[in-house]
N, C-alpha and C. Protein backbone atom coordinates (compact mmCIF):
# COMPACT_ATOMS: atom_id res chain seq x y z
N UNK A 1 -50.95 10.88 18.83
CA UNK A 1 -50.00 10.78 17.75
C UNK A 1 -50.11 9.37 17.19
N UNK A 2 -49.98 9.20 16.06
CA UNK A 2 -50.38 8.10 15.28
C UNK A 2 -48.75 7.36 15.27
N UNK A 3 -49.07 6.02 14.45
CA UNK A 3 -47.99 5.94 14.01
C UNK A 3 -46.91 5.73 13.18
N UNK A 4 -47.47 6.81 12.00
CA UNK A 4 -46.43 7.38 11.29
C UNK A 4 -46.20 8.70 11.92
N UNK A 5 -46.54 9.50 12.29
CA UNK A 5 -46.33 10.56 13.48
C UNK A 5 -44.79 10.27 13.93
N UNK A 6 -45.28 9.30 14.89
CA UNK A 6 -44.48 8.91 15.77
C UNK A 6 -42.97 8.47 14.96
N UNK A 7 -43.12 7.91 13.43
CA UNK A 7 -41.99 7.23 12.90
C UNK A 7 -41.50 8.52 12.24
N UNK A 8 -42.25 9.46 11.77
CA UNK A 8 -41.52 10.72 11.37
C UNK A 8 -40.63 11.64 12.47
N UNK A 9 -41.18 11.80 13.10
CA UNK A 9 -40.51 12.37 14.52
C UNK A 9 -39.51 11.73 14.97
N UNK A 10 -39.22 10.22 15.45
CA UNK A 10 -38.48 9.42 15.53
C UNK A 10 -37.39 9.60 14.33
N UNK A 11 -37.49 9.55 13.25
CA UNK A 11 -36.20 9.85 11.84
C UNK A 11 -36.14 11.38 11.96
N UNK A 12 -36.96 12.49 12.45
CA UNK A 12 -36.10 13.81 12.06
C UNK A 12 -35.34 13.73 13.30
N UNK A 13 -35.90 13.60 15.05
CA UNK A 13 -34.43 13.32 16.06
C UNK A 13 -33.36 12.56 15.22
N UNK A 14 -33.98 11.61 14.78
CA UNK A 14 -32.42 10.82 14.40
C UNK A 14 -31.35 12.52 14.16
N UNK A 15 -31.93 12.27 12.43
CA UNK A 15 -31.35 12.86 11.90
C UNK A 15 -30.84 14.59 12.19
N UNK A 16 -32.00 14.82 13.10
CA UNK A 16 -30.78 16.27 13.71
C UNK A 16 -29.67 16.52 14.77
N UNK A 17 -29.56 15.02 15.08
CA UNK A 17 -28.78 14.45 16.28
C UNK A 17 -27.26 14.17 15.40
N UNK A 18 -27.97 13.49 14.24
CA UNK A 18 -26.22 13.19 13.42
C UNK A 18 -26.22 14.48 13.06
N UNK A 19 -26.96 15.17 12.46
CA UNK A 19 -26.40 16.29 11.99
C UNK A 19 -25.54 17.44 12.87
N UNK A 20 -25.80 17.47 14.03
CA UNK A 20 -25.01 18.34 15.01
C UNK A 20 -24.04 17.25 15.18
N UNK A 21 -23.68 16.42 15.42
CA UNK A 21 -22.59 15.87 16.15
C UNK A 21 -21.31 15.80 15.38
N UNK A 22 -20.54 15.79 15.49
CA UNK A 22 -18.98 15.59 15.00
C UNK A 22 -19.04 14.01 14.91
N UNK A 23 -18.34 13.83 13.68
CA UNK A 23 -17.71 12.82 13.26
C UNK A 23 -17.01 12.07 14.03
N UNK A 24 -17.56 10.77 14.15
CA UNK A 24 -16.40 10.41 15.21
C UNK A 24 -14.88 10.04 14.47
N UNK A 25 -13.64 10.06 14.96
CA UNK A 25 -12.57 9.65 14.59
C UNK A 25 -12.15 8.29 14.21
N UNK A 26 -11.79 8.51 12.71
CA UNK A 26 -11.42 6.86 12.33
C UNK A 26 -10.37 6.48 13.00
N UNK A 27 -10.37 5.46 14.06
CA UNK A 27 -9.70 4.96 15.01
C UNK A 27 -9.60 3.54 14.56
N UNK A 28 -8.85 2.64 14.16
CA UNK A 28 -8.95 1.12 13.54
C UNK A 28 -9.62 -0.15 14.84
N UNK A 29 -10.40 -0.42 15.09
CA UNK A 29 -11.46 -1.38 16.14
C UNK A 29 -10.04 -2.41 16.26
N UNK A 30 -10.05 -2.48 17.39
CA UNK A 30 -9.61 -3.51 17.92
C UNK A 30 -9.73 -4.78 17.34
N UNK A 31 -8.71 -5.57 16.68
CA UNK A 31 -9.45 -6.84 16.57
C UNK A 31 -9.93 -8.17 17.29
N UNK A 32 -10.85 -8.82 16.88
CA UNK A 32 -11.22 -9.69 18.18
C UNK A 32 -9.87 -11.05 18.07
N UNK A 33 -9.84 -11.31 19.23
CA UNK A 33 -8.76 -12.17 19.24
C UNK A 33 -8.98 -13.24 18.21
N UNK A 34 -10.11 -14.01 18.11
CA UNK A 34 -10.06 -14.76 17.05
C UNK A 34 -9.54 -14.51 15.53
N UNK A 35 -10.10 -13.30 15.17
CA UNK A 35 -9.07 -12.28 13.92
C UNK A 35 -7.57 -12.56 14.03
N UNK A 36 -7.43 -11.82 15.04
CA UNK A 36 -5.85 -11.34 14.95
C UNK A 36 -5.35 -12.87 15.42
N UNK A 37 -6.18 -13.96 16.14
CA UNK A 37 -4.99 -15.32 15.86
C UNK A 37 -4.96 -15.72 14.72
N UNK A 38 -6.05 -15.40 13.41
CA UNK A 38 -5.72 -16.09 12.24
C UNK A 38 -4.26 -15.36 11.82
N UNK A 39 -3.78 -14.60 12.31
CA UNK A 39 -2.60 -13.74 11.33
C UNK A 39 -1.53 -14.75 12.32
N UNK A 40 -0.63 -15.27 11.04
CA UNK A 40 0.65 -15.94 11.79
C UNK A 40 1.59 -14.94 12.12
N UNK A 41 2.72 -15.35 12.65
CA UNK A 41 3.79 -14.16 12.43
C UNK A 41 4.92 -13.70 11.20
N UNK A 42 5.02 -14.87 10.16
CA UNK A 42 5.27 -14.80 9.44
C UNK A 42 4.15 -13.38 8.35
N UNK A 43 2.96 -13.43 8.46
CA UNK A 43 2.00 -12.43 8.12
C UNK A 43 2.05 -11.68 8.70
N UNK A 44 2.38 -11.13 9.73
CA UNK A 44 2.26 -10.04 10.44
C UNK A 44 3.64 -9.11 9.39
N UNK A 45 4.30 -9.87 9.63
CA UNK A 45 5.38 -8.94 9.39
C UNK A 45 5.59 -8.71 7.77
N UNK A 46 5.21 -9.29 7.25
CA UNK A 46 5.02 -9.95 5.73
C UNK A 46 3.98 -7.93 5.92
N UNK A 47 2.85 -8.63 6.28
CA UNK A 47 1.62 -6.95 5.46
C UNK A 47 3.15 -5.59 6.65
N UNK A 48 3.23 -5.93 7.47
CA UNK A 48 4.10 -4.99 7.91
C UNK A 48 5.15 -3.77 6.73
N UNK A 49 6.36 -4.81 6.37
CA UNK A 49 7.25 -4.84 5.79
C UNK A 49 6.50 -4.36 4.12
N UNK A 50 5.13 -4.88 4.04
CA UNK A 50 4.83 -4.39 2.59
C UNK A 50 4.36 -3.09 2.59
N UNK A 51 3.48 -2.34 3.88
CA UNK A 51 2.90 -1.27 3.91
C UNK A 51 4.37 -0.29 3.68
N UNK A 52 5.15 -0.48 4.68
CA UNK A 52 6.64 0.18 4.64
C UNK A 52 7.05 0.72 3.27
N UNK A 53 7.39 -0.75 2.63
CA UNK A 53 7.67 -0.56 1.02
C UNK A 53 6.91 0.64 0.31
N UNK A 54 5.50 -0.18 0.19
CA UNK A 54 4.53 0.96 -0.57
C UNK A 54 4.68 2.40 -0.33
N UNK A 55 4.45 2.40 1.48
CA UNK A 55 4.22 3.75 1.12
C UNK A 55 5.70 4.54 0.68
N UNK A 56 6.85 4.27 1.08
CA UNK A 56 8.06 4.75 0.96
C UNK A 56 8.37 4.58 -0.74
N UNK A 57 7.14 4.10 -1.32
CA UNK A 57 7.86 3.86 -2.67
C UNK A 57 7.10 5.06 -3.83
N UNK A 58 6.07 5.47 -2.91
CA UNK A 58 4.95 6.31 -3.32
C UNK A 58 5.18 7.82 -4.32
N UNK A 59 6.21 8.54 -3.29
CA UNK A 59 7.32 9.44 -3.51
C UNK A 59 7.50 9.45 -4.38
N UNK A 60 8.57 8.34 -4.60
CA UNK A 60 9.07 8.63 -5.98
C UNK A 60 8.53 8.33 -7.59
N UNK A 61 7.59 7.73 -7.03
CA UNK A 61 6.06 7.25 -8.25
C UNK A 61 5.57 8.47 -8.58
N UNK A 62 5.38 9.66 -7.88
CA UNK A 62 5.14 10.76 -7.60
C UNK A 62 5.77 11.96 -8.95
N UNK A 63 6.96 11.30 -8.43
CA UNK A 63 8.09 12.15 -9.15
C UNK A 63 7.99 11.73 -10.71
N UNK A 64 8.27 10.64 -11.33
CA UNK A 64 8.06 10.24 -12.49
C UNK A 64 7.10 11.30 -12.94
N UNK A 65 6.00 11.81 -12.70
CA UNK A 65 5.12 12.42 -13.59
C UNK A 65 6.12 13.29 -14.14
N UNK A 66 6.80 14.43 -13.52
CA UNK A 66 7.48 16.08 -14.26
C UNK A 66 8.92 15.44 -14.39
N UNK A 67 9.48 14.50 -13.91
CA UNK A 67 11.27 14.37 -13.50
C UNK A 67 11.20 13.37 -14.95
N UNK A 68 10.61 11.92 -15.50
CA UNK A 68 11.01 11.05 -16.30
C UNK A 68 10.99 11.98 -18.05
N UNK A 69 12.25 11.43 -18.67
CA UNK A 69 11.94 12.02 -19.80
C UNK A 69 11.67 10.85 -21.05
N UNK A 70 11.08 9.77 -20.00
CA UNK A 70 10.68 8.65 -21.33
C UNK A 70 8.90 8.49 -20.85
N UNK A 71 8.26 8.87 -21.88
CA UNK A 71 7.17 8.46 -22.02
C UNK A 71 6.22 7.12 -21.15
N UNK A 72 6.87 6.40 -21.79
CA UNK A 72 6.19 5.10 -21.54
C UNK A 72 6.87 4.72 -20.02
N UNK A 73 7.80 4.84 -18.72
CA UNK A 73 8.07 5.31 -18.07
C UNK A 73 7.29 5.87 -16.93
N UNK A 74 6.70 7.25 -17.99
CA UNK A 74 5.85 7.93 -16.74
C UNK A 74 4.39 6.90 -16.87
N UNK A 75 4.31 6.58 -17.94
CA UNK A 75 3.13 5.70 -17.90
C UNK A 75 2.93 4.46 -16.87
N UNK A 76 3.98 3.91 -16.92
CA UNK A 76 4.29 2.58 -15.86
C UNK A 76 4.04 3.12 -14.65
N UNK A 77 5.03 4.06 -14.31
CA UNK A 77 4.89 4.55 -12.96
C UNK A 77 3.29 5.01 -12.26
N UNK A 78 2.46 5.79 -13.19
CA UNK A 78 1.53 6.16 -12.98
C UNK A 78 0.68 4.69 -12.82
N UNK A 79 0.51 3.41 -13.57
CA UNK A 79 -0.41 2.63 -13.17
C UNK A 79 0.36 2.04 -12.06
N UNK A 80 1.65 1.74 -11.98
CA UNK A 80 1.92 0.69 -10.77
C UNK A 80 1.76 1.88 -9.20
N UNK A 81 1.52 3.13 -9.66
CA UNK A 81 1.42 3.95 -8.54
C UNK A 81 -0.22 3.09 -8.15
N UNK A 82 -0.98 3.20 -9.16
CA UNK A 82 -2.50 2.93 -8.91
C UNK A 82 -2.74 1.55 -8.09
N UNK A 83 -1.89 0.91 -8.41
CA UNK A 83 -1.89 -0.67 -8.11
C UNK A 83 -1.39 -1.08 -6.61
N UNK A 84 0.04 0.10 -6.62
CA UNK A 84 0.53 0.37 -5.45
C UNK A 84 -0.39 0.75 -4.09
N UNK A 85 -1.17 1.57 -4.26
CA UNK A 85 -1.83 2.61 -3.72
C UNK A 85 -3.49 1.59 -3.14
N UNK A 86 -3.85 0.63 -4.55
CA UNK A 86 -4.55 -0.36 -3.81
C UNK A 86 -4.46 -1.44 -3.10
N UNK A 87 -3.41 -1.52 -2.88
CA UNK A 87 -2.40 -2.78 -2.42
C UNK A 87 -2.20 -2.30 -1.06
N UNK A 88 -1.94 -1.06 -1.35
CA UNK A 88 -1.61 -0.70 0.70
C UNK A 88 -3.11 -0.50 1.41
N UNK A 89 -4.48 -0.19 0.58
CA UNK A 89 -5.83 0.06 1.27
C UNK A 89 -5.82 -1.28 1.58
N UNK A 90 -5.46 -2.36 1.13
CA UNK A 90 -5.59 -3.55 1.24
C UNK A 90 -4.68 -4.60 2.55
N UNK A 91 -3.33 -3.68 2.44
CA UNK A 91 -2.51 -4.28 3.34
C UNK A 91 -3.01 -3.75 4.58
N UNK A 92 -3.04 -2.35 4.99
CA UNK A 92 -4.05 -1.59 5.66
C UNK A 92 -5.03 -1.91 6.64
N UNK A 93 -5.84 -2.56 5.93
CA UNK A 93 -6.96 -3.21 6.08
C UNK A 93 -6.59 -4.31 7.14
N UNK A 94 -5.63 -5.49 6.57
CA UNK A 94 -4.92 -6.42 7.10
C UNK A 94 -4.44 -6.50 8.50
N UNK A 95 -3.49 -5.17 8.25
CA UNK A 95 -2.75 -4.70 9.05
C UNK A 95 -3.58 -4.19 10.81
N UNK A 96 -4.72 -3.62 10.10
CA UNK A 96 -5.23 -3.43 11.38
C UNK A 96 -6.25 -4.85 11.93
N UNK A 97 -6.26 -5.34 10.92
CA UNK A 97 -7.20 -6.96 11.44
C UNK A 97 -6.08 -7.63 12.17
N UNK A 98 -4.77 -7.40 11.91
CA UNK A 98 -3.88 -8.30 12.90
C UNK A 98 -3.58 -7.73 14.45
N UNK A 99 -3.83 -6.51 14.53
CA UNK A 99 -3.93 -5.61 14.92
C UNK A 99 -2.30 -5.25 15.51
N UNK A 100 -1.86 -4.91 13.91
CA UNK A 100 -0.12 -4.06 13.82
C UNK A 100 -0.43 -2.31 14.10
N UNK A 101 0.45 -1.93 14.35
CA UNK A 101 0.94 -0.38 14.85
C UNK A 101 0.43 0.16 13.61
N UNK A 102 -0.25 1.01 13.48
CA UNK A 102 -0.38 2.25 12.40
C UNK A 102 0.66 2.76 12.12
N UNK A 103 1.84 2.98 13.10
CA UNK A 103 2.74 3.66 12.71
C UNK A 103 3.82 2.97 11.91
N UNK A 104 4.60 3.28 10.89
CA UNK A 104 5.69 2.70 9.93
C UNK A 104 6.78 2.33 10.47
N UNK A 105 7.05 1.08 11.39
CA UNK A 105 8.01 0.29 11.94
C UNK A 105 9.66 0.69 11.53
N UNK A 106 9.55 0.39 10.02
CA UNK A 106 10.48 0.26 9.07
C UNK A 106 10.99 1.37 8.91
N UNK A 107 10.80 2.70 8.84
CA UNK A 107 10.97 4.32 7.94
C UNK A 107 12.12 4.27 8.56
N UNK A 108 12.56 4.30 7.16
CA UNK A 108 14.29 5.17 7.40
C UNK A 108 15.60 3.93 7.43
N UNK A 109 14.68 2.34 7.48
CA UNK A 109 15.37 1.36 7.61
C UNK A 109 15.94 1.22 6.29
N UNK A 110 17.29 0.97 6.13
CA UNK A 110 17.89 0.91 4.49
C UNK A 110 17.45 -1.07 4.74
N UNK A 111 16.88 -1.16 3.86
CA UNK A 111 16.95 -3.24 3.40
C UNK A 111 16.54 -3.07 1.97
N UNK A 112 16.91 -4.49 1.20
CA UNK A 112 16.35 -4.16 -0.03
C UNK A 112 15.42 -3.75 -0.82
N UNK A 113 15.35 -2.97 -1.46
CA UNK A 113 14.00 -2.78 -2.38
C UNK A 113 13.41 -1.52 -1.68
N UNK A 114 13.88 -0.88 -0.66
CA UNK A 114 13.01 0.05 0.30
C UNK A 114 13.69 1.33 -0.56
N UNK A 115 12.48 1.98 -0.46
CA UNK A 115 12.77 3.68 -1.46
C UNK A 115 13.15 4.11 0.28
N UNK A 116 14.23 4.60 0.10
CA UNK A 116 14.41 5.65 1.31
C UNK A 116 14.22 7.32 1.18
N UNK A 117 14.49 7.80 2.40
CA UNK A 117 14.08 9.27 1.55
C UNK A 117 14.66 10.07 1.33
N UNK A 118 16.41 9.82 1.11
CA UNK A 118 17.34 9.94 0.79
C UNK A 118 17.50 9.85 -0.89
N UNK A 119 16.72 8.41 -1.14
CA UNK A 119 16.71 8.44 -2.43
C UNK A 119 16.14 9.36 -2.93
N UNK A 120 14.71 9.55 -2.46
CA UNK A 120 13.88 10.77 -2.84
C UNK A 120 14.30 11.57 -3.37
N UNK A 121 15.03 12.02 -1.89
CA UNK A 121 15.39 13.47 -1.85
C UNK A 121 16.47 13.89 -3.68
N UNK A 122 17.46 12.92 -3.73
CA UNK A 122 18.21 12.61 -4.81
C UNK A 122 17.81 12.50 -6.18
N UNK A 123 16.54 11.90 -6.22
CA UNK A 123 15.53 12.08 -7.46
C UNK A 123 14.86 13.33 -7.71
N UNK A 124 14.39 13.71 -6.44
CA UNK A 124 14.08 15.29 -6.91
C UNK A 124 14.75 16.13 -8.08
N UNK A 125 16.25 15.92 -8.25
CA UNK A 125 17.18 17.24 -8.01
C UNK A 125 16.93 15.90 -10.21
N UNK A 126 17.13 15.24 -10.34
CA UNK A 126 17.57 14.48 -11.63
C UNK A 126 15.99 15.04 -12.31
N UNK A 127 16.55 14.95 -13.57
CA UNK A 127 15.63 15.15 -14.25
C UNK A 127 15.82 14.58 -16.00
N UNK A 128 14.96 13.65 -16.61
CA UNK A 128 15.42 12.89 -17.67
C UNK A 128 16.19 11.68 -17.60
N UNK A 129 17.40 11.79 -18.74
CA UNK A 129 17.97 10.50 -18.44
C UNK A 129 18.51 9.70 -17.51
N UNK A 130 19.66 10.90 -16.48
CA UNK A 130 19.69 10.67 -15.14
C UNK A 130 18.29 9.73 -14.33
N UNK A 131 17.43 10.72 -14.03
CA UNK A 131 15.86 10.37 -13.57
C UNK A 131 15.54 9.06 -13.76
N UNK A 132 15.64 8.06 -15.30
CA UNK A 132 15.15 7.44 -15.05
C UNK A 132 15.63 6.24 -15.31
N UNK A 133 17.32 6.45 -15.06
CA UNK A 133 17.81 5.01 -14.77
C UNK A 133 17.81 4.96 -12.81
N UNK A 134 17.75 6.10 -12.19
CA UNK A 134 17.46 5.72 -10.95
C UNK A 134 16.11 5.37 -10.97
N UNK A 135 15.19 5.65 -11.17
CA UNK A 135 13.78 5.31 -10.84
C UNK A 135 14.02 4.08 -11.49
N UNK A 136 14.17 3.56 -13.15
CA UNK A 136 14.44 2.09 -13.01
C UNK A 136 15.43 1.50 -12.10
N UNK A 137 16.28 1.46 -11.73
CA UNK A 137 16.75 0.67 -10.61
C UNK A 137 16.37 0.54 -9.31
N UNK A 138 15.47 1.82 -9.00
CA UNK A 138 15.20 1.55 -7.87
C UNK A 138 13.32 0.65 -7.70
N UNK A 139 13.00 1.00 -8.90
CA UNK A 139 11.75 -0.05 -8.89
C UNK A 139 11.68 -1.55 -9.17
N UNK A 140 13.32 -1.91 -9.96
CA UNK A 140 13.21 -3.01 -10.12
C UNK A 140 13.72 -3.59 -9.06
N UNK A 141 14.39 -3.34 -7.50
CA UNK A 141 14.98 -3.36 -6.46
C UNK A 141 13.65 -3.52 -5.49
N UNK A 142 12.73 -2.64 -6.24
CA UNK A 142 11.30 -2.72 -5.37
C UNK A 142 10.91 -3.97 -5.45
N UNK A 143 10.12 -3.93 -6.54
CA UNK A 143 9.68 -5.32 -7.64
C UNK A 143 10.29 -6.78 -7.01
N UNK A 144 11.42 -6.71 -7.18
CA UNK A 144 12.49 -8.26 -7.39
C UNK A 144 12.14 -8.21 -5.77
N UNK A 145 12.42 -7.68 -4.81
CA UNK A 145 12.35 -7.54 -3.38
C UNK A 145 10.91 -8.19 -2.86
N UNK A 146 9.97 -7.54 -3.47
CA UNK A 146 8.75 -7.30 -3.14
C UNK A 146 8.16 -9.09 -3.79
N UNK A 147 8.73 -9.45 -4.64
CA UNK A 147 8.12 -10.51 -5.62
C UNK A 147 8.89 -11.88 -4.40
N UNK A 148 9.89 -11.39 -3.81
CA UNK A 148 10.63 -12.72 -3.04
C UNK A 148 10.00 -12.52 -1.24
N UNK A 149 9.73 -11.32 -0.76
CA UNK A 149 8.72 -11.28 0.23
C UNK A 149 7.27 -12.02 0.10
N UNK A 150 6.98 -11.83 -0.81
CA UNK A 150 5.75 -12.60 -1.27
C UNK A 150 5.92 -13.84 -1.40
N UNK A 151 7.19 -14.84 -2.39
CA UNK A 151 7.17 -15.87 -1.97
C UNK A 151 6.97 -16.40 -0.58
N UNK A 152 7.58 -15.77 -0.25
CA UNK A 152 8.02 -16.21 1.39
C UNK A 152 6.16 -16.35 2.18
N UNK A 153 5.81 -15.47 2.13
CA UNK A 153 4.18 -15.57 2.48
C UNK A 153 3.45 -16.50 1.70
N UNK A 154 3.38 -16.95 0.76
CA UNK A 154 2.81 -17.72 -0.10
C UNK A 154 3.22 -19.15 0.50
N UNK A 155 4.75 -19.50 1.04
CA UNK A 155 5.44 -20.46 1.70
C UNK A 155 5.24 -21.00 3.04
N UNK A 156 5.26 -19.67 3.79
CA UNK A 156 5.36 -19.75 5.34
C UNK A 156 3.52 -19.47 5.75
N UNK A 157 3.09 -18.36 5.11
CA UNK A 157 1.87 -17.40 5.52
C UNK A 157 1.10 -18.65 5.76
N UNK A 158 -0.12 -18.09 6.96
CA UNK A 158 -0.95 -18.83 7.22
C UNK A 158 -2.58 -18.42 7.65
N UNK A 159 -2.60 -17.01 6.55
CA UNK A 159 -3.59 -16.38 6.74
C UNK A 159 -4.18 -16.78 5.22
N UNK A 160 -5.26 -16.62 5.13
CA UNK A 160 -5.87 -16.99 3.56
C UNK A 160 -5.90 -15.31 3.08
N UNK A 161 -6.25 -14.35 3.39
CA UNK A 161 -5.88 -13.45 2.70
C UNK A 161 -4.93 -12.95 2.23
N UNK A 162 -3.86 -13.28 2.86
CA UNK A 162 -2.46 -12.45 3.04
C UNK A 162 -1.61 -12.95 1.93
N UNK A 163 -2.23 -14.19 1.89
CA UNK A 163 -1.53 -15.43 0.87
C UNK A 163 -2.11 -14.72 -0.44
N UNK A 164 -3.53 -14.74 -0.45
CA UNK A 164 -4.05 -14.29 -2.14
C UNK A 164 -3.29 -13.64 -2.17
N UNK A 165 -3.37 -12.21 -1.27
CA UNK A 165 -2.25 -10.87 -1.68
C UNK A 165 -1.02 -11.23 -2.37
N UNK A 166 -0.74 -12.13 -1.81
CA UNK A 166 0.71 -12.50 -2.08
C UNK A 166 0.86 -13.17 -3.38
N UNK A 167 -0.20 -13.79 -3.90
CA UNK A 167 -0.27 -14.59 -5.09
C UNK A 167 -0.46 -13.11 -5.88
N UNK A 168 -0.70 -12.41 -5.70
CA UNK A 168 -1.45 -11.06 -6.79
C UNK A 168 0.03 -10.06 -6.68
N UNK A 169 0.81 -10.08 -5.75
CA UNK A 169 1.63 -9.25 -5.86
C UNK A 169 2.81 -10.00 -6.83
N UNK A 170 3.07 -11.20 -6.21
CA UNK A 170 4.34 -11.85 -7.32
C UNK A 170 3.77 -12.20 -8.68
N UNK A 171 2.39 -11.80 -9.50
CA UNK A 171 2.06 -11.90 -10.38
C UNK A 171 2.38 -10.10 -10.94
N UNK A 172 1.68 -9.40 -10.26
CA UNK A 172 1.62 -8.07 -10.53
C UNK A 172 3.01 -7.56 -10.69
N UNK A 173 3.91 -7.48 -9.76
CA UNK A 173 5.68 -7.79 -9.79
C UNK A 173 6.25 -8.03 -11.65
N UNK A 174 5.72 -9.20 -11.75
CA UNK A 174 6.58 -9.98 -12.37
C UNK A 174 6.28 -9.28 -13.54
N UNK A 175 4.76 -8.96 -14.05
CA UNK A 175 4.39 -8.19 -15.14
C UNK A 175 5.20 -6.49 -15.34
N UNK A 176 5.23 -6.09 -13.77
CA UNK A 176 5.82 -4.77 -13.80
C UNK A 176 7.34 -4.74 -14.55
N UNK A 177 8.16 -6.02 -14.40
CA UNK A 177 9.21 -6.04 -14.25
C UNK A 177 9.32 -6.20 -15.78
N UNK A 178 8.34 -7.20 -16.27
CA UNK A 178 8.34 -7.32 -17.92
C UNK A 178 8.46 -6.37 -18.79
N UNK A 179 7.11 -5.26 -17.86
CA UNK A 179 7.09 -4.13 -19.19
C UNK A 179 8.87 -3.04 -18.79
N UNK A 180 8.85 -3.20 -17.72
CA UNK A 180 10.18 -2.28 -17.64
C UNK A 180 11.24 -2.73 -18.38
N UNK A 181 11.86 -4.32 -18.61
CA UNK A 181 12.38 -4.90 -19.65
C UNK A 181 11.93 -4.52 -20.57
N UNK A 182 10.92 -4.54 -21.12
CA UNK A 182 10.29 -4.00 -22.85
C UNK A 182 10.61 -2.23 -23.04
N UNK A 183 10.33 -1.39 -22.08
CA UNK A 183 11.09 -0.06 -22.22
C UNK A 183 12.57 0.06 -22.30
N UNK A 184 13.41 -0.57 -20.76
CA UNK A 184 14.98 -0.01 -21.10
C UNK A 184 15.31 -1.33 -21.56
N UNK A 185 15.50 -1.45 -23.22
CA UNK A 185 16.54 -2.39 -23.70
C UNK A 185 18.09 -2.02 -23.97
């Protein structure tokens, strides 16, 4: 056997070896201690407390599409859903480099700015004008919340990523909060 022989044979085992086997399970790697000491504790709890937010805020971002009866409204909601949604792959990410619980610490905790699922549940049932003075109040509760957590990381944090995040969220915040001023006058 020659050897390209040998290198063809060698890549079809490969490849009928992955092909039978099952996927292994995305399980988040351990981080190496040097990782997880760059995360202070002020950061830990900082990407913690933000994954919480996001995803609990997701819901009702959700809802805006069929429940809002202002236009520009469902529009907001739909990009800050997008923004939202990359922000937690991101916190995520973080989250398991510090190496925090997968599971949502926070759910069900009433503190500011947190969509509970109570609220949810309550938005479901509104539809229009109702609809979307709760969804504005409860995003600008998000927002204003979310924009003073971030100070606080930007202040205390002592991770270099966690901090950009944090510079991108009290920017992103502050714009959200603008255009929602420019809709409900």
């Amino acid at each position: 056997m020659n050897g390209n022989h040998r290198l063809l044979v060698a890549a079809l085992a490969l490849g009928l070896t992955a092909c039978g086997a099952p996927a292994a399970p995305s399980v988040p790697a351990t981080p190496s201690p040097a990782v997880a000491a760059s995360f202070g504790g002020t950061d830990r709890a900082w990407v913690e407390i933000n994954i919480a937010m996001d995803e609990q805020l997701l819901p009702l971002l959700d809802l805006a599409a069929t429940n809002t009866g202002e236009p520009a409204l469902k529009d907001l909601s739909a990009q800050f859903k997008a923004v939202t949604e990359a922000e937690l792959g991101t916190l995520r990410q973080l989250g398991g480099e510090a190496g925090l619980p997968a599971v949502n610490q926070h759910e069900g905790m009433p503190m500011p700015g947190m969509v509970t699922p109570e609220l949810v549940t309550s938005a479901t049932a509104q539809r229009g004008a109702a609809f979307d003075t709760l969804l504005v109040k409860a995003l600008r509760e998000h927002l204003e919340q979310g924009r003073k957590l971030a100070g606080s990381e930007q202040t205390a944090g002592a991770e270099t990523r966690t901090k950009k995040l944090a510079d991108d969220i009290v920017q992103s915040r502050a714009a959200t909060l603008e255009k929602i001023s420019q809709i409900v006058r």
